[in-house]
N, C-alpha and C. Protein backbone atom coordinates (compact mmCIF):
# COMPACT_ATOMS: atom_id res chain seq x y z
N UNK A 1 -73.41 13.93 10.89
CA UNK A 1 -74.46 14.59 11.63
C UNK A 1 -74.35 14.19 13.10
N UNK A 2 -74.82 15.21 14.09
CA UNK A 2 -74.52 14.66 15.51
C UNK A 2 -75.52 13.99 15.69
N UNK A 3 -75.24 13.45 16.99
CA UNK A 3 -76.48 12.65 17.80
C UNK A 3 -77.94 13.29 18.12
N UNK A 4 -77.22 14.49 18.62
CA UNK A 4 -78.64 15.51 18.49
C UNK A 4 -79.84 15.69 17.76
N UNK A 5 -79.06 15.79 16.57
CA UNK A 5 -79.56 15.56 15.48
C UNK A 5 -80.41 14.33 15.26
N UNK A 6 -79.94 13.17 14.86
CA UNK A 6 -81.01 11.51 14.94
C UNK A 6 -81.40 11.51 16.47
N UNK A 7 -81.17 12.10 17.87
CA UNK A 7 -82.25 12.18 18.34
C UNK A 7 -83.33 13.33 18.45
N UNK A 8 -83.19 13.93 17.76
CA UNK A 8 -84.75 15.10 17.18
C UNK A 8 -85.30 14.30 16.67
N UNK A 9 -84.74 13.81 15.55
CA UNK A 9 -85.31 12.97 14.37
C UNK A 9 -86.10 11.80 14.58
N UNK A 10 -85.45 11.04 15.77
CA UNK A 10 -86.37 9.61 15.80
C UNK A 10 -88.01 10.65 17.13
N UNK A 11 -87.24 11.19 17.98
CA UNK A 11 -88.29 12.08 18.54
C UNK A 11 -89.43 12.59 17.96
N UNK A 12 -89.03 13.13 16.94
CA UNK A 12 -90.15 13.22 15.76
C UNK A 12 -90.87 12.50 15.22
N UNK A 13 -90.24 11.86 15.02
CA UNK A 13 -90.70 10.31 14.32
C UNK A 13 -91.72 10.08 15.17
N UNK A 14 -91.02 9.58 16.13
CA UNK A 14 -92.14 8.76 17.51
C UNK A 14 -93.56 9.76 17.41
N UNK A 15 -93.48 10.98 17.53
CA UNK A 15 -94.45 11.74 18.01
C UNK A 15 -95.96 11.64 16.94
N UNK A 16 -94.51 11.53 15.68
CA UNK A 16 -95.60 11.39 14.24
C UNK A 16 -96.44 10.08 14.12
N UNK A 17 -95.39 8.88 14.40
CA UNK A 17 -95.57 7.48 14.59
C UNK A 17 -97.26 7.26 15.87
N UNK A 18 -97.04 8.20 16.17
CA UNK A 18 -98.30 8.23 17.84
C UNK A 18 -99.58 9.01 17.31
N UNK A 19 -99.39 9.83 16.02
CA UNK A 19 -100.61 10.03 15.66
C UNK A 19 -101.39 9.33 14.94
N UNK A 20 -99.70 8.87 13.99
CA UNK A 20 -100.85 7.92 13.00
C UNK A 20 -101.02 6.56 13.18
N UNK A 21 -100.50 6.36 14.49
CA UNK A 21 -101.57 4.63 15.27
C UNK A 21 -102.81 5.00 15.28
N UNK A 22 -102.94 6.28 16.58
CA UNK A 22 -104.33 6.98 17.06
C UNK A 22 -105.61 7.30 15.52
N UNK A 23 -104.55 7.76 14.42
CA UNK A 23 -105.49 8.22 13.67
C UNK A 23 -105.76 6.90 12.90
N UNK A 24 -105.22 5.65 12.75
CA UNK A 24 -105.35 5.11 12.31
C UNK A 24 -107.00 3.84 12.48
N UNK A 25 -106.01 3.60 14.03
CA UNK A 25 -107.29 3.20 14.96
C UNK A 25 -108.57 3.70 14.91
N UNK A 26 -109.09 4.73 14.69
CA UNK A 26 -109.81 6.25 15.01
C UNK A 26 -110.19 5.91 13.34
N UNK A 27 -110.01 5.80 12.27
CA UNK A 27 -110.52 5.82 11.36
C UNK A 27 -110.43 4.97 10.19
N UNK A 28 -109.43 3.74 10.59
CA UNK A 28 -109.68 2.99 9.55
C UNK A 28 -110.78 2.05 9.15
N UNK A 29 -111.29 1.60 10.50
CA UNK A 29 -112.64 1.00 10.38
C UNK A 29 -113.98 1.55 9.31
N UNK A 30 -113.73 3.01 9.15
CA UNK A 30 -115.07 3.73 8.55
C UNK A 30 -114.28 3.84 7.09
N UNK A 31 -113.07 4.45 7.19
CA UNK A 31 -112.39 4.80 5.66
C UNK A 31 -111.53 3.93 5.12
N UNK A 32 -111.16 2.46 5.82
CA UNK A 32 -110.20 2.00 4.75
C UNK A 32 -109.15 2.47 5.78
N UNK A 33 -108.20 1.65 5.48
CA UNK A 33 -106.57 1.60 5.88
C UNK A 33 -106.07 2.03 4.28
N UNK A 34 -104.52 3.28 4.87
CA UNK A 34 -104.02 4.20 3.41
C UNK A 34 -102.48 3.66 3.83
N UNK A 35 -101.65 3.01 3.13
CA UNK A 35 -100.66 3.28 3.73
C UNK A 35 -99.73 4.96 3.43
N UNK A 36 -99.91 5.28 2.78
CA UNK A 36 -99.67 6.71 2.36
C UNK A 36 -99.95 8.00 3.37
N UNK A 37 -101.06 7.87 3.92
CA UNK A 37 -101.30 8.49 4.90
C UNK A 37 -101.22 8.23 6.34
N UNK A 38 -101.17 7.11 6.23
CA UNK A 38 -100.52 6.37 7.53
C UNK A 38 -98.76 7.30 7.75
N UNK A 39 -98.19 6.64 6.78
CA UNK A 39 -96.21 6.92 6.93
C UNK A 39 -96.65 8.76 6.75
N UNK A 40 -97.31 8.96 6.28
CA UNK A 40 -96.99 11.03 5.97
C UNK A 40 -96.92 11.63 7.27
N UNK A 41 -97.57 11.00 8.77
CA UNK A 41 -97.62 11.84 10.01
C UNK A 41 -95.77 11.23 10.36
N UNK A 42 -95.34 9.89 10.51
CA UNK A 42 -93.89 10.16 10.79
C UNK A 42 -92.92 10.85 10.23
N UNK A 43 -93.53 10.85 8.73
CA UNK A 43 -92.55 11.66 7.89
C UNK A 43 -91.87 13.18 8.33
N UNK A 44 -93.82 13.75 8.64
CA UNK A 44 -93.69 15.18 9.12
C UNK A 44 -93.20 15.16 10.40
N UNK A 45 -93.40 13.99 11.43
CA UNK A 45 -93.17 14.40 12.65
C UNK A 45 -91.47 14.28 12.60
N UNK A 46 -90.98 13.95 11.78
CA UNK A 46 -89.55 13.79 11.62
C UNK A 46 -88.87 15.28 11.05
N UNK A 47 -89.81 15.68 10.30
CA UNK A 47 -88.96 17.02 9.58
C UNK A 47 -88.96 18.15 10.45
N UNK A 48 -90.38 18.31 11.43
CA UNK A 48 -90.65 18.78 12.70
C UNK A 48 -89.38 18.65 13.53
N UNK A 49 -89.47 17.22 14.02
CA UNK A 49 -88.38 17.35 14.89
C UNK A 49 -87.59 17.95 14.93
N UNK A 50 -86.90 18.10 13.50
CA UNK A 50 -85.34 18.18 13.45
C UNK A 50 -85.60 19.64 13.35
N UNK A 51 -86.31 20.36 13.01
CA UNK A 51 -86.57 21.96 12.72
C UNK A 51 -86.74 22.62 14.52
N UNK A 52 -87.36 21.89 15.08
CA UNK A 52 -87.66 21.89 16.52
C UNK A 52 -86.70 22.13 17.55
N UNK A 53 -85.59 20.90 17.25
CA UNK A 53 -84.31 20.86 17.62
C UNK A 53 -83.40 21.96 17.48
N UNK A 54 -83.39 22.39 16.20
CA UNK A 54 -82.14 23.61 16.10
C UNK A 54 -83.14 24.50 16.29
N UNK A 55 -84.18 24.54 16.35
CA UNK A 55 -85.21 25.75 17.12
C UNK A 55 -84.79 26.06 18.44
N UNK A 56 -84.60 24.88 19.21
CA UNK A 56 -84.86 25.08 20.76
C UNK A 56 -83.88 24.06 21.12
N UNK A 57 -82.89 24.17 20.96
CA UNK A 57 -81.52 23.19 21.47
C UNK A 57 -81.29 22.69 22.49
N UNK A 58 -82.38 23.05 23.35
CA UNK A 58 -82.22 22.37 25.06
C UNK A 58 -83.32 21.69 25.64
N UNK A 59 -84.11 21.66 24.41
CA UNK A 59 -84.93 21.20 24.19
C UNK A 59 -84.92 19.35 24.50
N UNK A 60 -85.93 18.85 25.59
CA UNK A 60 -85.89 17.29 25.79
C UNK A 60 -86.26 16.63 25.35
N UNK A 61 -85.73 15.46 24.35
CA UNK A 61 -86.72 14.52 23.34
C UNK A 61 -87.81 14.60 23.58
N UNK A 62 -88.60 14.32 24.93
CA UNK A 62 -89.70 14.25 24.82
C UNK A 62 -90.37 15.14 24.52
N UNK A 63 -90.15 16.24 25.01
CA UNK A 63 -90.68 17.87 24.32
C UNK A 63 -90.73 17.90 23.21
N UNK A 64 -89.83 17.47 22.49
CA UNK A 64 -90.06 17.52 20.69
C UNK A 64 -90.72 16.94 20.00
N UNK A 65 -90.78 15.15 21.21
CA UNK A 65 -91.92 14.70 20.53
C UNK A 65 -93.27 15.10 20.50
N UNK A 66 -93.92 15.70 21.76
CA UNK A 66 -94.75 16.18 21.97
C UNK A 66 -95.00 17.71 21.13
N UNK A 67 -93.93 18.37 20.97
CA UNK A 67 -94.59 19.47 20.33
C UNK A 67 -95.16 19.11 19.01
N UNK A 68 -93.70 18.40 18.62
CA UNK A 68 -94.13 17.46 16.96
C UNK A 68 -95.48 17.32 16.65
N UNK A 69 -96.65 16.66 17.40
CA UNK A 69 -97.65 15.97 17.95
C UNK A 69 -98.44 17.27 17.11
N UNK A 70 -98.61 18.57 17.84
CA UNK A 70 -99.08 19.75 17.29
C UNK A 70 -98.93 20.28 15.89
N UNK A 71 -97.47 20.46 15.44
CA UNK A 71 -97.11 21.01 14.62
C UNK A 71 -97.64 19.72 13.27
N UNK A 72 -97.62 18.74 13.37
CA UNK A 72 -97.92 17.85 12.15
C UNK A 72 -99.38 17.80 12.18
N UNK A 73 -100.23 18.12 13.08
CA UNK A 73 -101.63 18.01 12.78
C UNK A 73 -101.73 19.24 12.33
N UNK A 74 -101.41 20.23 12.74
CA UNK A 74 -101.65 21.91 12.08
C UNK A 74 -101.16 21.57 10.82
N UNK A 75 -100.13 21.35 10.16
CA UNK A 75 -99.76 21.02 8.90
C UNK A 75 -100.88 20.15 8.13
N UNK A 76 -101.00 19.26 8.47
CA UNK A 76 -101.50 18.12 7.88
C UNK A 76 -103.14 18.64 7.68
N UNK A 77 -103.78 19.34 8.74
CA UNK A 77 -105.14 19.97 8.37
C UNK A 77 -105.23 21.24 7.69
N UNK A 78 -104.08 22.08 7.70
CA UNK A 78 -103.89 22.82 6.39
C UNK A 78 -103.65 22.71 5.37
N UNK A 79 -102.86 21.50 5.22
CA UNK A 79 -102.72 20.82 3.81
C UNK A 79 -104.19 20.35 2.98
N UNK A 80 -104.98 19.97 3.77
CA UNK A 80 -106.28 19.38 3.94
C UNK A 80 -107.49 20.81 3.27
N UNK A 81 -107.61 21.32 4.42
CA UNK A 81 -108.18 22.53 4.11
C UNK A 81 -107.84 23.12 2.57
N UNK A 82 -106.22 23.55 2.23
CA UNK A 82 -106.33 23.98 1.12
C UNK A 82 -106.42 23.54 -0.12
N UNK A 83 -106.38 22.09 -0.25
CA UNK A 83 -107.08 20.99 -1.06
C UNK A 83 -108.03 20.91 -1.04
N UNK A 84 -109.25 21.36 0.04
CA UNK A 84 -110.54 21.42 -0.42
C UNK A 84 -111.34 22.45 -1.05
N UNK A 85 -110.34 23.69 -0.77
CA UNK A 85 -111.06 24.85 -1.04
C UNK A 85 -110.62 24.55 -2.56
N UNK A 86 -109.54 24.15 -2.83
CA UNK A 86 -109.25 24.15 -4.57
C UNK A 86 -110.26 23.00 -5.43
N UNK A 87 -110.98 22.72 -4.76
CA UNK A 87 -111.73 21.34 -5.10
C UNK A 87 -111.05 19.84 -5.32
N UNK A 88 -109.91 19.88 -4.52
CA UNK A 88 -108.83 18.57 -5.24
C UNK A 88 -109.08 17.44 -4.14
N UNK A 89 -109.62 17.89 -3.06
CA UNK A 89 -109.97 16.72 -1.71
C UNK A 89 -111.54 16.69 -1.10
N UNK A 90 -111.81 15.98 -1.24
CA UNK A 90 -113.11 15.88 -0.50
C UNK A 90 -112.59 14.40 0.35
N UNK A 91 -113.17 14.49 1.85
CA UNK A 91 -112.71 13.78 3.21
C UNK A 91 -113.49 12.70 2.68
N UNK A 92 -113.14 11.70 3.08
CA UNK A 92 -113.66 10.06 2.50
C UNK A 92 -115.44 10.10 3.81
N UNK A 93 -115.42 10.96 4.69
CA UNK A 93 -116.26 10.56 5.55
C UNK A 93 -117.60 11.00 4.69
N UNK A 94 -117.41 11.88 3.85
CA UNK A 94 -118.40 12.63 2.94
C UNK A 94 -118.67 11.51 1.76
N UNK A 95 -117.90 10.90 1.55
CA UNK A 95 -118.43 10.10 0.17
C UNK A 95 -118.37 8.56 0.07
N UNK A 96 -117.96 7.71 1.75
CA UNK A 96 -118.54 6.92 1.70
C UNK A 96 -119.70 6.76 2.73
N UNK A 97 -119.75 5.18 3.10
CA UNK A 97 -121.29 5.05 4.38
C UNK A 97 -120.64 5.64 5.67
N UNK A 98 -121.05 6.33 6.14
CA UNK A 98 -121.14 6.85 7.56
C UNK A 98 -120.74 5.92 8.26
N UNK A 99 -120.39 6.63 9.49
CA UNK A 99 -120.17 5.95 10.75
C UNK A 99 -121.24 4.94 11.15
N UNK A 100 -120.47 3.82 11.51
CA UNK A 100 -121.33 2.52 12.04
C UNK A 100 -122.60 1.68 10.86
N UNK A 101 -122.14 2.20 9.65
CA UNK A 101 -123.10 1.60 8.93
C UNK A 101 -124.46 2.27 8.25
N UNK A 102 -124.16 3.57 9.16
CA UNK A 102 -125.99 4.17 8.74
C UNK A 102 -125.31 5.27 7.91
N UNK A 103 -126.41 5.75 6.97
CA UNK A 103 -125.92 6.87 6.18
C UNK A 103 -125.65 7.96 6.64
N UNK A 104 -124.38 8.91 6.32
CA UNK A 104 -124.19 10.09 6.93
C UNK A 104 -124.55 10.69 6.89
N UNK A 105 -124.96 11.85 7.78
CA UNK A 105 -126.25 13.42 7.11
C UNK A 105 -125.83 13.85 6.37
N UNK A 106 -124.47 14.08 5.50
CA UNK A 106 -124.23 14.71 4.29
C UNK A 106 -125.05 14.03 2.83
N UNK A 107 -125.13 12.97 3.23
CA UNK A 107 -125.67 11.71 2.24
C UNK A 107 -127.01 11.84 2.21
N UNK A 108 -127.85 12.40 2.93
CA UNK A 108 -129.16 12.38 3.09
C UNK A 108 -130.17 13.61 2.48
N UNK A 109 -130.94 13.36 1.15
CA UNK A 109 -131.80 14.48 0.95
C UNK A 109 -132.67 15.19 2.07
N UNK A 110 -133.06 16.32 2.37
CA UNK A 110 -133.90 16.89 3.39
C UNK A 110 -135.38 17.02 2.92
């Protein structure tokens, strides 16, 4: 495989690797640390990449990482979405304690 190639790939990586610090940071405090869902944004930002790459061949690592960035959250919240409509996911923010300790308005009779 060329170089091109493992550099899409780690490009990807990185881009994927940058969401799921952010998302990690951003939500492990309320839901628990996953390692599963942690590694799934480099995974995708890696398969991205490399699809990215022979997409757009003149394309500058950093561009790929950055598009990566897009394309794995669109994935990853459609994946999401159509797991909920099938009833197979419900978001952890719904079924445990809310943010900061107080109960969430989903949690609350009216």
């Amino acid at each position: 495989m060329s170089d091109r190639f493992w550099g899409n790939l780690a490009a990807g990586f990185l881009g994927g690797l940058l969401v799921a610090i952010g998302g990690a940071f951003k939500d492990a405090p309320y839901e628990g640390f996953d390692p599963a869902t942690f590694w799934r944004s480099p995974a995708l930002g890696a398969f991205w990449g490399v699809v990215l790459g022979e997409a757009f061949r003149g394309a500058s690592y950093p561009l790929i990482g950055l598009s990566t960035i897009g394309l794995e959250r669109v994935t990853v919240e459609t994946l999401k979405l159509g797991r909920a409509r099938a009833g197979l996911y419900v978001p952890s923010k719904f079924t445990d304690v809310g943010e900061w300790g107080r109960t969430h308005w989903s949690q609350t009779n009216p």
